[in-house]
Protein backbone atom coordinates (compact mmCIF):
# COMPACT_ATOMS: atom_id res chain seq x y z
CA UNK A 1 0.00 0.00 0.00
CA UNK A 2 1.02 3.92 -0.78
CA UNK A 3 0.95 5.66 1.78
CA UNK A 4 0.37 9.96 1.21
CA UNK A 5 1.06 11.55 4.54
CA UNK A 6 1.02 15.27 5.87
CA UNK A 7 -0.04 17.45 3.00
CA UNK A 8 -3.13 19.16 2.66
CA UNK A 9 -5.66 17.12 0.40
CA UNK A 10 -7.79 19.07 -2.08
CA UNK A 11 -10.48 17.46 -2.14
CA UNK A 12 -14.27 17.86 -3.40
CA UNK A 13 -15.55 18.84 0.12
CA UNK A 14 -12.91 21.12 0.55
CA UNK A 15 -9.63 21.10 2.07
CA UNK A 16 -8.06 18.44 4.49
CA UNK A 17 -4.99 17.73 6.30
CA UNK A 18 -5.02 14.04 6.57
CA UNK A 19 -3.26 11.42 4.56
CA UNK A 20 -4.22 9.34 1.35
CA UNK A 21 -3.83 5.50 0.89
CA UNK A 22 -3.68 4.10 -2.22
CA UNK A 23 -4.14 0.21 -3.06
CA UNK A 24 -4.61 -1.73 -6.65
CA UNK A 25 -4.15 1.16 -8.57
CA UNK A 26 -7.49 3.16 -6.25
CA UNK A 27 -7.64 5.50 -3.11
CA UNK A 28 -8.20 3.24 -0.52
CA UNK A 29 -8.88 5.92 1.94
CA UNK A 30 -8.71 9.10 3.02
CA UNK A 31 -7.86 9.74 6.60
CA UNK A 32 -5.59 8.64 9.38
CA UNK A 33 -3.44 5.72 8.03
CA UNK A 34 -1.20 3.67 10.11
CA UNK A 35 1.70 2.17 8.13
CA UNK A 36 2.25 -1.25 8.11
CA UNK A 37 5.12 -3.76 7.37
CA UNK A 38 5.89 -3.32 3.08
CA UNK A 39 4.06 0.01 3.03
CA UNK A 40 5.61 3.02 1.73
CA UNK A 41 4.79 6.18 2.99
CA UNK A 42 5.77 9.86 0.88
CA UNK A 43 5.66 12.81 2.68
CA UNK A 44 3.73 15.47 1.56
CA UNK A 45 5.17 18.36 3.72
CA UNK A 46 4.21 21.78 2.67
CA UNK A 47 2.49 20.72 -0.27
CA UNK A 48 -0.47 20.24 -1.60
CA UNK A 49 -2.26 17.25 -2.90
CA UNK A 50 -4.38 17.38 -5.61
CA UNK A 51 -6.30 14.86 -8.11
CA UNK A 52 -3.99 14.49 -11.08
CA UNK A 53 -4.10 17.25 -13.48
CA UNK A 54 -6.05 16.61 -16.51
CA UNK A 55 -4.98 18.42 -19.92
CA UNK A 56 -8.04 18.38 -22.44
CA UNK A 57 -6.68 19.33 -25.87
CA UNK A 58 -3.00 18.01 -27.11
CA UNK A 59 -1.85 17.21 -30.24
CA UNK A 60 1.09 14.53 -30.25
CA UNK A 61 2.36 12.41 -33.36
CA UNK A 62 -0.02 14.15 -35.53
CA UNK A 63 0.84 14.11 -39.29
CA UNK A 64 0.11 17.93 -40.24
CA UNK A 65 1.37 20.71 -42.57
CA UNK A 66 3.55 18.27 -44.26
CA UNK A 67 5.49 16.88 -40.53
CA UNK A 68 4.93 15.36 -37.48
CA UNK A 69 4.57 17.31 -34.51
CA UNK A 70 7.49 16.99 -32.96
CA UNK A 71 6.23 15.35 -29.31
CA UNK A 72 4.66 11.81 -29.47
CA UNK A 73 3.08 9.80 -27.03
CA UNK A 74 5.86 8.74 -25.05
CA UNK A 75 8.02 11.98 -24.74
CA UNK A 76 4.70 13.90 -24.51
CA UNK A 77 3.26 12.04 -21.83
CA UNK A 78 6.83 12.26 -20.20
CA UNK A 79 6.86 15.44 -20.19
CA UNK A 80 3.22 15.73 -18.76
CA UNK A 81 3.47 14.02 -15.97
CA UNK A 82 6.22 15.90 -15.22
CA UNK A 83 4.23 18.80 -15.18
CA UNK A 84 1.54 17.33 -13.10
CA UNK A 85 -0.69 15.94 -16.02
CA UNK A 86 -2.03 12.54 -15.40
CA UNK A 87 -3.98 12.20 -18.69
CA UNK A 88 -4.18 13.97 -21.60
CA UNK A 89 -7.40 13.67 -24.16
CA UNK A 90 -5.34 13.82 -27.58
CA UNK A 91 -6.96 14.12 -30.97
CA UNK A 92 -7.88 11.60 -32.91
CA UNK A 93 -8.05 12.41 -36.39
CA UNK A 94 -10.00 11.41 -39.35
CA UNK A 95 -8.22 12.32 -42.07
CA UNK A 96 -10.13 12.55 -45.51
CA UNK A 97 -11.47 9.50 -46.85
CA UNK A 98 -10.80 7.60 -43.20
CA UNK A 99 -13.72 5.97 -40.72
CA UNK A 100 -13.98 7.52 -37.32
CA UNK A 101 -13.55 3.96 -35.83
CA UNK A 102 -9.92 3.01 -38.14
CA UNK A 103 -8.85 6.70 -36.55
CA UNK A 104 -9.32 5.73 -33.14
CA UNK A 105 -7.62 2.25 -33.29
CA UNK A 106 -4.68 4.17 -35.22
CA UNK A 107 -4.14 6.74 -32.31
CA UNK A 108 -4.80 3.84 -29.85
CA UNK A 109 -2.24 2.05 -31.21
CA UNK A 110 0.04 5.34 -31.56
CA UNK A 111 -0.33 5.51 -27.51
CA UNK A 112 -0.62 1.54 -26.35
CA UNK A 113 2.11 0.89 -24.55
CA UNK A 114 4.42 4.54 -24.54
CA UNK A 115 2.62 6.41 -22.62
CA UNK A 116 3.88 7.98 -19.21
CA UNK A 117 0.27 9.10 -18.70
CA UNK A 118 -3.15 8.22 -19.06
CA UNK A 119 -4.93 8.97 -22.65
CA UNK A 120 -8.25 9.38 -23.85
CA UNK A 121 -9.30 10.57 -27.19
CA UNK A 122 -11.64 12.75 -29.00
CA UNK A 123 -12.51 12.80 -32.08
CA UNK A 124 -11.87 15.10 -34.70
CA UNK A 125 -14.32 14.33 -37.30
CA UNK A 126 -13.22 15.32 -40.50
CA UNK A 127 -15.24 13.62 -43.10
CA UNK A 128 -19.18 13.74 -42.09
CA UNK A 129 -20.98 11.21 -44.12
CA UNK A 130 -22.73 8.34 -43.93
CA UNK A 131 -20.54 5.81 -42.56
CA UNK A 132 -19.54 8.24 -40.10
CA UNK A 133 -22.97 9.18 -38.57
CA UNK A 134 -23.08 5.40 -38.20
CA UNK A 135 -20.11 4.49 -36.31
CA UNK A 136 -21.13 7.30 -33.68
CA UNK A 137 -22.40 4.35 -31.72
CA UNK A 138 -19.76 1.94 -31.99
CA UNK A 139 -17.05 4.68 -31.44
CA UNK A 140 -19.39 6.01 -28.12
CA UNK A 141 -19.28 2.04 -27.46
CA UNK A 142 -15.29 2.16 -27.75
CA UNK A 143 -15.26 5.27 -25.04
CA UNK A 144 -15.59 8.01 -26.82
CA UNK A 145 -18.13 10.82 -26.23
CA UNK A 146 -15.76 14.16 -27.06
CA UNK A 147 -16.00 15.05 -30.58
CA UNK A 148 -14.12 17.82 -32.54
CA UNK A 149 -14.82 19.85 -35.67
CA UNK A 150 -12.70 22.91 -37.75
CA UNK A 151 -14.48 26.10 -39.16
CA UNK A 152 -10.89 26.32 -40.63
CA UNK A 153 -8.01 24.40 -42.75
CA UNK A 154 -8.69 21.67 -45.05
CA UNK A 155 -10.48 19.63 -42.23
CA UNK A 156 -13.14 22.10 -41.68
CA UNK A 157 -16.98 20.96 -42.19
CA UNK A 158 -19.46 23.13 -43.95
CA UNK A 159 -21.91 24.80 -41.31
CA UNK A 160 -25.11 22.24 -42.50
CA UNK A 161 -22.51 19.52 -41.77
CA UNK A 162 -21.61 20.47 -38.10
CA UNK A 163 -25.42 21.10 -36.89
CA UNK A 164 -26.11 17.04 -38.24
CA UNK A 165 -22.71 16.47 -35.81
CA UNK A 166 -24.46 18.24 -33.18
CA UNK A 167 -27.78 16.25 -33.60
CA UNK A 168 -26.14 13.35 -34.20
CA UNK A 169 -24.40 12.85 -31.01
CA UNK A 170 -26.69 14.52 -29.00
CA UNK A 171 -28.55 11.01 -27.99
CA UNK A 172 -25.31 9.63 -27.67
CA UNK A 173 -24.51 12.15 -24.51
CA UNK A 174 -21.77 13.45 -26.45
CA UNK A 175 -20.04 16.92 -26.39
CA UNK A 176 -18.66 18.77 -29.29
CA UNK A 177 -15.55 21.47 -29.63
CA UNK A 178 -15.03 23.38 -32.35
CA UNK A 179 -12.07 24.72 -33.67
CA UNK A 180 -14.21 28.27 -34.28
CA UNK A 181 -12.31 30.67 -36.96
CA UNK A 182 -13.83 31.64 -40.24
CA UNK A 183 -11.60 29.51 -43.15
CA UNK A 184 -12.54 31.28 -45.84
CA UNK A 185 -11.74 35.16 -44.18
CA UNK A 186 -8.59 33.86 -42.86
CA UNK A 187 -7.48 32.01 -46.60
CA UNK A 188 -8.52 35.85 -48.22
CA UNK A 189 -6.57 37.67 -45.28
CA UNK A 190 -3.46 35.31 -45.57
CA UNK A 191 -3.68 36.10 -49.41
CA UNK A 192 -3.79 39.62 -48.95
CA UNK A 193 -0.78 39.78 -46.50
CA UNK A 194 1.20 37.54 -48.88
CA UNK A 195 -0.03 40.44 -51.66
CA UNK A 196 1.26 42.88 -49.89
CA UNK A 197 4.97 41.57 -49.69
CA UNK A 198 4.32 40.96 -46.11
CA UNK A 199 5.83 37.10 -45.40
CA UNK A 200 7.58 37.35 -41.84
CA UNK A 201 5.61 35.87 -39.07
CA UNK A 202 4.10 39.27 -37.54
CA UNK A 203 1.64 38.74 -40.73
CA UNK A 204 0.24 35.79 -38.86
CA UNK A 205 -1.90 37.70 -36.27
CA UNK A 206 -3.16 40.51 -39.08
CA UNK A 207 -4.87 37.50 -41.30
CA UNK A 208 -6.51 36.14 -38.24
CA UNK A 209 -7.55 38.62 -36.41
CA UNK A 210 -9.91 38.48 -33.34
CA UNK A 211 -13.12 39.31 -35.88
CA UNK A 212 -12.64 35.96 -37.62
CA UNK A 213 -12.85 34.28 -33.74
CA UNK A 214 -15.50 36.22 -32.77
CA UNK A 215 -17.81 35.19 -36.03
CA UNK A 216 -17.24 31.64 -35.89
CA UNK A 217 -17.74 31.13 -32.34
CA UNK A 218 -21.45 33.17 -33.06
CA UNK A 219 -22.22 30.67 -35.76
CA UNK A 220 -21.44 28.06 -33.39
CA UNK A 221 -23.17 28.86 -30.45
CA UNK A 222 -26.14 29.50 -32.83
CA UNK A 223 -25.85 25.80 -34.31
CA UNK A 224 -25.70 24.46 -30.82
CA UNK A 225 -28.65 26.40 -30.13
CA UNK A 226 -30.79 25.22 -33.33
CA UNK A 227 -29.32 21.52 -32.39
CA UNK A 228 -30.48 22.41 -28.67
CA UNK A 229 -27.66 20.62 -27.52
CA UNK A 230 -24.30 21.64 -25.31
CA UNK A 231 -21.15 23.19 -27.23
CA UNK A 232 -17.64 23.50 -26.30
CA UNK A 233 -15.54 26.43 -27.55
CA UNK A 234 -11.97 25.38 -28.00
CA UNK A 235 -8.40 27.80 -27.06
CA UNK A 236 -10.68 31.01 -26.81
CA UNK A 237 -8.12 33.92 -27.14
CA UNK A 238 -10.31 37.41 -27.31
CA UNK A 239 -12.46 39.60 -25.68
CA UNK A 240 -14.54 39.65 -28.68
CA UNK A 241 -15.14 35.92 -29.04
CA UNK A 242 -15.55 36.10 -25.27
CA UNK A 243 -18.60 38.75 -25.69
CA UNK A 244 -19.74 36.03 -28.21
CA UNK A 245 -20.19 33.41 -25.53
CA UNK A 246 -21.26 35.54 -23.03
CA UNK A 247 -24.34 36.51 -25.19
CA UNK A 248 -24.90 32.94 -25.84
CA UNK A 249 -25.37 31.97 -22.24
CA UNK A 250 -27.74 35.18 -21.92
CA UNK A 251 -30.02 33.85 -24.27
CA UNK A 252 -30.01 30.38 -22.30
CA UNK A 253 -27.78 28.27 -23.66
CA UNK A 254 -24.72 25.87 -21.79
CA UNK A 255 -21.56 27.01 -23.41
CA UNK A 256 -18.28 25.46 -22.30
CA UNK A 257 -15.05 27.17 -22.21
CA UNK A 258 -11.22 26.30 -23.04
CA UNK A 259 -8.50 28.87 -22.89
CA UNK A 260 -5.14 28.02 -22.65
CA UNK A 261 -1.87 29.75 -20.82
CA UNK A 262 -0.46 30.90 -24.13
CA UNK A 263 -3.52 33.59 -24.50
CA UNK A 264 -3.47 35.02 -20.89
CA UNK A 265 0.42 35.59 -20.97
CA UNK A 266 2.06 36.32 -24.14
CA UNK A 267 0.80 39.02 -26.50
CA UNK A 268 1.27 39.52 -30.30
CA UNK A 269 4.53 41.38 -29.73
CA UNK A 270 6.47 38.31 -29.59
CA UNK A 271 5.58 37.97 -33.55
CA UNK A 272 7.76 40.77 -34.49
CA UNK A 273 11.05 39.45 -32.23
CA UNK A 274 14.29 39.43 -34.42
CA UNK A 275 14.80 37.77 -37.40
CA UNK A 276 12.57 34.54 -37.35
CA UNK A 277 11.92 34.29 -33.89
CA UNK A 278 8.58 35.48 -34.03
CA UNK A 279 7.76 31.75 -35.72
CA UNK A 280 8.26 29.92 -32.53
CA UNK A 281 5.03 31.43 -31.23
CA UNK A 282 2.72 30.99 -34.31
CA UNK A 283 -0.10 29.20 -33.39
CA UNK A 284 -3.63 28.93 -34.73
CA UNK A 285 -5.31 31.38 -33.14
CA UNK A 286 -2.58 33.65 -32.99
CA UNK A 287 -1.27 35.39 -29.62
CA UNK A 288 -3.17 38.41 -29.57
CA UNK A 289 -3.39 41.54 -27.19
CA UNK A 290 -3.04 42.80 -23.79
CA UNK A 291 -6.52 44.06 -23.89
CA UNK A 292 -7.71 40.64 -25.09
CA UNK A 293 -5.23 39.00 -22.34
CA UNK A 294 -6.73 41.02 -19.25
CA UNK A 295 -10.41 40.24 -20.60
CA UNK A 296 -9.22 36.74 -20.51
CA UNK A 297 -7.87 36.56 -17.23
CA UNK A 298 -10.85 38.23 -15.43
CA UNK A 299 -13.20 36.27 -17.10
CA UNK A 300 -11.36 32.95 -15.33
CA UNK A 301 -11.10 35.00 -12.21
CA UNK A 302 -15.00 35.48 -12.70
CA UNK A 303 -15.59 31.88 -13.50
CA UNK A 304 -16.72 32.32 -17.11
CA UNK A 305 -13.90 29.85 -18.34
CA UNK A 306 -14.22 26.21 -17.57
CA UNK A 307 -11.04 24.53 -18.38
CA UNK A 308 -7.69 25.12 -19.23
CA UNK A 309 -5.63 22.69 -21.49
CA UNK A 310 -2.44 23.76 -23.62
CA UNK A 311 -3.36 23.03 -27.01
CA UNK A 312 0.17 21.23 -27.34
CA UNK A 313 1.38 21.15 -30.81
CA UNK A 314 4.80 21.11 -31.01
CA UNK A 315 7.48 21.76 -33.92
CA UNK A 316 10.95 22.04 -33.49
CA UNK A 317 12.72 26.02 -34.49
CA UNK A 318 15.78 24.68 -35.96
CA UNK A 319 14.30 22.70 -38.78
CA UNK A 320 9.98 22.25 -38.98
CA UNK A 321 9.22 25.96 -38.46
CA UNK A 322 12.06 26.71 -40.92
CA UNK A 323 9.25 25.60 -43.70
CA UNK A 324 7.90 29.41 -43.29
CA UNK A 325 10.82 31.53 -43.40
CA UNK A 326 9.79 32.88 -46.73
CA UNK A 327 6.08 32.15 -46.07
CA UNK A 328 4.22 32.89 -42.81
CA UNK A 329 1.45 30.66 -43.98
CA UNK A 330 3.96 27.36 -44.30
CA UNK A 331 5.02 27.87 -40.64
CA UNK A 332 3.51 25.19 -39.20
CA UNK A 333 1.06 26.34 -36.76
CA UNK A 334 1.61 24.84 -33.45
CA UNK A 335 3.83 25.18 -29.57
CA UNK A 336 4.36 23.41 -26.74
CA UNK A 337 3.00 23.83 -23.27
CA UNK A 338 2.10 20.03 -21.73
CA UNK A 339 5.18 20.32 -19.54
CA UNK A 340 4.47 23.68 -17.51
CA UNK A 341 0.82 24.54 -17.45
CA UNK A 342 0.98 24.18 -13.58
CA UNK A 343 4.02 26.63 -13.09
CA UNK A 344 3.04 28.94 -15.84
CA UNK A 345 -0.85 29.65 -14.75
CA UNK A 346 0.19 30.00 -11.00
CA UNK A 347 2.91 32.54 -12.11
CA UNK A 348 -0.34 34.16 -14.15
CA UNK A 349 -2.70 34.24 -11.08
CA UNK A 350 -0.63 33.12 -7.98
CA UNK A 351 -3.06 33.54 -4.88
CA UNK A 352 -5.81 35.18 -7.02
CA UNK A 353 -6.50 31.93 -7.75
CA UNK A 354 -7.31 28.98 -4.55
CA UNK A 355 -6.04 25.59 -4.62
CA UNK A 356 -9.53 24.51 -5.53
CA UNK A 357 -10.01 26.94 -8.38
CA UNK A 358 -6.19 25.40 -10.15
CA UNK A 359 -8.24 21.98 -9.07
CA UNK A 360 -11.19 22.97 -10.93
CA UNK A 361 -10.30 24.49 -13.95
CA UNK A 362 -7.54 21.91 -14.82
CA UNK A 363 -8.83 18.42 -13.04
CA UNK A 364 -12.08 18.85 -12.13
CA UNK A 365 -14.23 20.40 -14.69
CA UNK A 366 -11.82 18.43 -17.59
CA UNK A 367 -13.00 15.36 -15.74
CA UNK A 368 -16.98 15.69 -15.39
CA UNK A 369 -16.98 17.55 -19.07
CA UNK A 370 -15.32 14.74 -20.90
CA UNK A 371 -17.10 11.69 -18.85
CA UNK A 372 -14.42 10.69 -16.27
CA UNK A 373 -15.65 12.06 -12.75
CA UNK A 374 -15.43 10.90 -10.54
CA UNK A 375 -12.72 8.06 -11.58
CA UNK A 376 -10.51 11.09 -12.45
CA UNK A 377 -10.55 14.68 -10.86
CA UNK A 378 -11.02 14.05 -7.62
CA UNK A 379 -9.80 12.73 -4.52
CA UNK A 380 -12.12 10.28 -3.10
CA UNK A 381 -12.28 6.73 -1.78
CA UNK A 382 -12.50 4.57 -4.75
CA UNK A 383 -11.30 7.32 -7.83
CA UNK A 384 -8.11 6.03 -9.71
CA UNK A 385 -4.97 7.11 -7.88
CA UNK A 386 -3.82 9.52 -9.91
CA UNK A 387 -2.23 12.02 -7.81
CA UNK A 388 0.16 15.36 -7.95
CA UNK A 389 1.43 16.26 -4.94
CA UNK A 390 1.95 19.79 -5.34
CA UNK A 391 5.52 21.98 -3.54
CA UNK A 392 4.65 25.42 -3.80
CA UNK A 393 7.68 26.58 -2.27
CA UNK A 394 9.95 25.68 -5.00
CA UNK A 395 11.78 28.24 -6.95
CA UNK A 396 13.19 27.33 -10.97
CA UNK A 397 13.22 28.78 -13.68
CA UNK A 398 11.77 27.51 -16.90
CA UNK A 399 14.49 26.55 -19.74
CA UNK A 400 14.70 24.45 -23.08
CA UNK A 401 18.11 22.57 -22.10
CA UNK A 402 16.26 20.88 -18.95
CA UNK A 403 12.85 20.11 -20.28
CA UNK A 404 11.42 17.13 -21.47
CA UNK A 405 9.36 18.45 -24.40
CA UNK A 406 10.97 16.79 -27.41
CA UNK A 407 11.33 20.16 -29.02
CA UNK A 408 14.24 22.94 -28.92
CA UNK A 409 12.67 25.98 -27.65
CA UNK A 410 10.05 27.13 -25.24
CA UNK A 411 7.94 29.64 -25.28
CA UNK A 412 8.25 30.63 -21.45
CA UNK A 413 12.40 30.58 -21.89
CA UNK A 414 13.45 32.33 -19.06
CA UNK A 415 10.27 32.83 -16.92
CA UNK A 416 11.31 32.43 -13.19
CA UNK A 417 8.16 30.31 -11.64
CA UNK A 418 7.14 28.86 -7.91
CA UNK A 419 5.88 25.64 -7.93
CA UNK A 420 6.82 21.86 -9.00
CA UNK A 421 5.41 18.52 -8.09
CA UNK A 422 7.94 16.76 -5.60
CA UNK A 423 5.76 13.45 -6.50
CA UNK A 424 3.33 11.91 -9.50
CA UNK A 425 1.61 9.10 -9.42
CA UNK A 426 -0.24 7.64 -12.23
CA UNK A 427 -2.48 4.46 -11.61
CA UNK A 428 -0.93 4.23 -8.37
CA UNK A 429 2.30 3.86 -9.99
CA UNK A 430 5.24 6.83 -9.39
CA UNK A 431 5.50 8.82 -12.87
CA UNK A 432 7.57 11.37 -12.04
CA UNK A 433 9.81 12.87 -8.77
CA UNK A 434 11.08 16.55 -8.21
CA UNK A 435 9.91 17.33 -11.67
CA UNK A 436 11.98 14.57 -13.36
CA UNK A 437 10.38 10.88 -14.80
CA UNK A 438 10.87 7.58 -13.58
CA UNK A 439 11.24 4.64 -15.92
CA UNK A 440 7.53 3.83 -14.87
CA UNK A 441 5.32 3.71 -18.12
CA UNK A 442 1.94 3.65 -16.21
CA UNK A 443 -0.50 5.42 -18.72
CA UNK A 444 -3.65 3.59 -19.91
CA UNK A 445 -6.54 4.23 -22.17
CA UNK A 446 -9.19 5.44 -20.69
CA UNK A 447 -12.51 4.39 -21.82
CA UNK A 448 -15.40 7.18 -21.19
């Protein structure tokens, strides 16, 4: 037995200073433990202990813009639990011409077996026809009941084709996200920057600006609406897209919320850094303002935003985002995160946010919205032991050289931080210690 003594538990009913047991992969209890003979007991000093982190939207070994993101599902989920992230919900993707159900047994397979961390999927439905409305049943049968569309790229469904998504799964008890920027104002903007002469990556936020957010997310808040069904807006990034969703919820309907720490930290000044720097933080949506980054930030400090995930796509500098150097539109769009959303959003809100609200926007609420509460995302007698125990009082500072993202560059180099996990446990198993893995490979599919 595991034995999780003197920290204070964060738990669904609040706070408590007791101590944890963990048996057969489960909490066992929570309360006063004696050790016995072949236990062994971790001491949780100082810190806190918390249900293990949960990061809803990653993208690892994804074929895309010609490469391979750069992170796959073992140095990903390395790097997670590193962080603090006991399971990730990666993408599965149908590509063109692809069934939903071949997708999920390719990304299963992609996983099985190298992962650090638990994994779930969505699905990224990319081809709605036929055969796809059909296996809905058999893929909600196989544990899936997150789905994902694009307004945007060559994956993007027509409007007619998401609302039969939304109706589709709706008697399933499924949830869609939406990738929400308007494809066809963002292919006209990219052609008029590229008109201009303008080919460095500061031309990336001026063809998607926040107008082409804020439409798409109105369109789909108004398809979830005609559906009558729940929707789930993906990496929101502006105030305007945010006054979108708030006048959604006015007229009644349950809107979900993703942002991620990318889009309440870094503005769009990073695009114009020196030479080709700029292309390490081109992502799809694009970094934006400060205005857009303080709406953002009191609108999770209000409790408008219901989960945080990192949208982890990463490409290495030195050679994939090299693709773009004479064409913004050819970097490929993507950074990392999965190794330091803990450190990076408590450096963002530090003690304007409680132990419960870090709990809730990155265990809890990922949990019960994607179908795994209470197995995951809380601390409670019988919930899977996977467990952060949480040192606030540690002081590092975030750098490439002694990460575990399989990628060359980060884009919080430098950023002095409090906070690491001193121990990880996934599945009852130890993942990761002081910030740094063990050889355990402990992740498992989990079915929802």
């Amino acid at each position: 037995m595991i034995i999780i003594r003197n920290g204070v538990l964060i738990t669904p009913e609040g706070r408590k200073e007791t101590s944890l047991a963990v048996d057969g992969g489960r909490i066992v209890r929570i309360g006063p433990v004696e050790p016995g003979p072949g236990d062994q007991v971790y001491d949780a000093a100082g810190c806190y202990v918390y249900p293990g982190f949960i990061d809803g939207h990653t993208h690892l070994d994804l074929e895309v813009a010609g490469t391979v993101t750069a992170d796959d599902f073992e140095s990903g989920t390395r790097a997670a639990v590193c962080g603090g992230t006991t399971c990730v919900v990666d993408f599965a993707t149908q590509y063109k011409g692809d069934t939903v159900l071949h997708a999920l047994e390719t990304w299963k397979k992609k996983a099985e077996g190298r992962s650090h961390a638990n994994v779930a999927f969505h699905m990224a439905i990319c081809d709605w026809n036929e055969r796809t409305r059909t296996d809905l049943a058999a893929l909600r049968e196989a544990g899936v009941m997150s789905f994902k569309v694009y307004m945007a790229y060559d994956t993007a469904l027509t409007d007619d084709q998401i609302l039969e998504v939304l109706e589709a799964i709706k008697p399933l008890g499924g949830i869609l996200g939406c990738h929400c920027e308007n494809g066809a104002l963002v292919t006209e903007l990219q052609r008029q920057q590229l008109a201009t002469g303008h080919t460095a990556p500061w031309a990336h936020p001026l063809s998607r600006p926040a107008e082409v957010e804020a439409e798409a997310i109105n369109r789909f808040c108004y398809l979830g609406r005609l559906a009558g069904t729940p929707v789930n807006v993906v990496h929101l990034s502006t105030r305007l897209g945010l006054e979108e969703i708030r006048a959604a919820r006015r007229r009644g309907q349950t809107v979900y919320v993703e942002t991620c720490p990318q889009y309440l930290l870094l503005d769009e000044s990073r695009y114009r850094e020196p030479g080709f720097e700029g292309a390490k933080y081109v992502c799809s949506p694009p970094l934006r303002t400060k205005e857009d980054i303080e709406a953002l930030r009191l609108a999770v400090l209000q409790g408008e935003i219901d989960t945080i995930a990192t949208d982890h796509c990463s490409f290495r500098f030195r050679d994939q985002k090299q693709a773009g150097r004479d064409d913004f539109t050819k970097i490929p769009n993507g950074a990392p995160g999965i190794e330091h959303r803990l450190a990076v959003m408590m450096k963002i809100f530090g003690d304007d946010l409680d132990p419960a609200g870090y709990c809730r926007l990155m265990s809890e609420n990922p949990a019960k919205l994607f179908g795994m509460y209470p197995r995951k995302g809380a601390l409670l007698e019988g919930s899977d032991a996977d467990i952060c125990v949480w040192d606030p009082n540690v002081s590092w500072t975030i750098r490439a050289e002694s990460m575990q993202q399989n990628v060359d560059y980060t884009p919080y180099e430098g950023m002095a931080v409090s906070g690491r996990p001193r121990f990880v446990f996934v599945n009852g198993t130890l993942a990761a210690k002081d910030g740094m893995p063990t050889e355990a490979m402990a992740g498992r599919y989990v079915r929802r």
